[in-house]
Protein backbone atom coordinates (compact mmCIF):
# COMPACT_ATOMS: atom_id res chain seq x y z
CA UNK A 1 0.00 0.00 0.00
CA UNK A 2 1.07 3.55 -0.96
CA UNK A 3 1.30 6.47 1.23
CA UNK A 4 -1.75 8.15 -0.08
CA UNK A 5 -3.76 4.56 0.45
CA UNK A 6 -2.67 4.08 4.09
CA UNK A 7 -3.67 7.89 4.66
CA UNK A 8 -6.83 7.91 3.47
CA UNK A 9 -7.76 4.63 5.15
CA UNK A 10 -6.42 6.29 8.52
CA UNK A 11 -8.52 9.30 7.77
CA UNK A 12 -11.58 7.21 6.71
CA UNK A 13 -11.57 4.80 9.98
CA UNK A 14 -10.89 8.21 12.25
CA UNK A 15 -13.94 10.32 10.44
CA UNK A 16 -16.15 7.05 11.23
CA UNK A 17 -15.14 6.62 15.13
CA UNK A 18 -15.69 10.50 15.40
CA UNK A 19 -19.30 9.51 13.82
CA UNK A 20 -19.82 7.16 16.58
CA UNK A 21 -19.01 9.26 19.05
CA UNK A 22 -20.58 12.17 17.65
CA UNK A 23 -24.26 9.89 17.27
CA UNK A 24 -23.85 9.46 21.34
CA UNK A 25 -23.41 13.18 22.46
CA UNK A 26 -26.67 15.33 22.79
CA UNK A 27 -27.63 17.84 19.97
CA UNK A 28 -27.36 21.61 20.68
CA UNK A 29 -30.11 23.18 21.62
CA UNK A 30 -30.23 25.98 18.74
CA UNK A 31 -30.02 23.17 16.39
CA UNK A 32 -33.02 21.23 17.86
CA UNK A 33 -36.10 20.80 15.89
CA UNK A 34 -34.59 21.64 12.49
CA UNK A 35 -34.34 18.47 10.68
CA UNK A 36 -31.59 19.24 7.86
CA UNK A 37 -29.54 20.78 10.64
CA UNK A 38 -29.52 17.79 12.52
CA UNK A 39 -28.81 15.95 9.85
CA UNK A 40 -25.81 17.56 8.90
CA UNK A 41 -24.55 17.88 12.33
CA UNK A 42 -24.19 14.40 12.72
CA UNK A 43 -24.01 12.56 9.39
CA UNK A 44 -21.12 15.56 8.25
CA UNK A 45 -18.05 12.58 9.92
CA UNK A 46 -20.21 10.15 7.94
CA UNK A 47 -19.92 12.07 4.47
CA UNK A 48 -15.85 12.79 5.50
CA UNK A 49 -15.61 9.08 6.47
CA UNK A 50 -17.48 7.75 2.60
CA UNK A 51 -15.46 10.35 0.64
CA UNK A 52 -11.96 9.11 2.20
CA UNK A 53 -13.17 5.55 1.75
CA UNK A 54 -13.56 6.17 -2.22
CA UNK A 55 -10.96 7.90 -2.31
CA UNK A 56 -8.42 4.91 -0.84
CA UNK A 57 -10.35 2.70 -3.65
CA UNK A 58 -9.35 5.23 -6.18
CA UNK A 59 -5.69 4.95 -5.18
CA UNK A 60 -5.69 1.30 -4.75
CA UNK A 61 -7.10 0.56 -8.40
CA UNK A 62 -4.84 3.44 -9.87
CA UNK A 63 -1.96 1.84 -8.62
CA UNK A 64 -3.13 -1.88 -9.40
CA UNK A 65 -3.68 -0.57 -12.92
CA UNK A 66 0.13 0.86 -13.10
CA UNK A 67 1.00 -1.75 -11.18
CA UNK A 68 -0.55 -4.02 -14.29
CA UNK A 69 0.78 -2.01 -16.81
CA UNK A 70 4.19 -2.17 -15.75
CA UNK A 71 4.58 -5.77 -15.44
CA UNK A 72 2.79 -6.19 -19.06
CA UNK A 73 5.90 -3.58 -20.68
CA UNK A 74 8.45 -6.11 -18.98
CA UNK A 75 7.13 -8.87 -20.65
């Protein structure tokens, strides 16, 4: 695994145990009652956490596919 791989898999796992943790603490109180502000105050980490997790499968199949490439010019 590349550097940019083992990154964005660090980033994705953090942005989903700050989720968790964020789903058990109490919404504010000016927030309360408005249901697309709630939403984004706690499913924000989720949307961080799904966007790093593409983007490590973008990485990893970029680098299979040079990866692939490079063993089929040795040949």
């Amino acid at each position: 695994m590349g550097r940019k791989e083992i990154l964005s898999l660090a980033a994705g796992i953090g942005f989903l145990i700050i989720w968790i943790i964020d789903l058990n603490s109490p919404v504010p109180k000016d927030i309360q009652g408005h249901f697309w502000s709630e939403i984004f105050y706690h499913y924000g980490w989720l949307m961080y956490c799904v966007a790093c997790l593409f983007y490590f499968q973008y990485s990893k199949n970029e680098r299979l596919k040079k990866e692939d490439s490079q063993k089929s010019n040795k040949k």
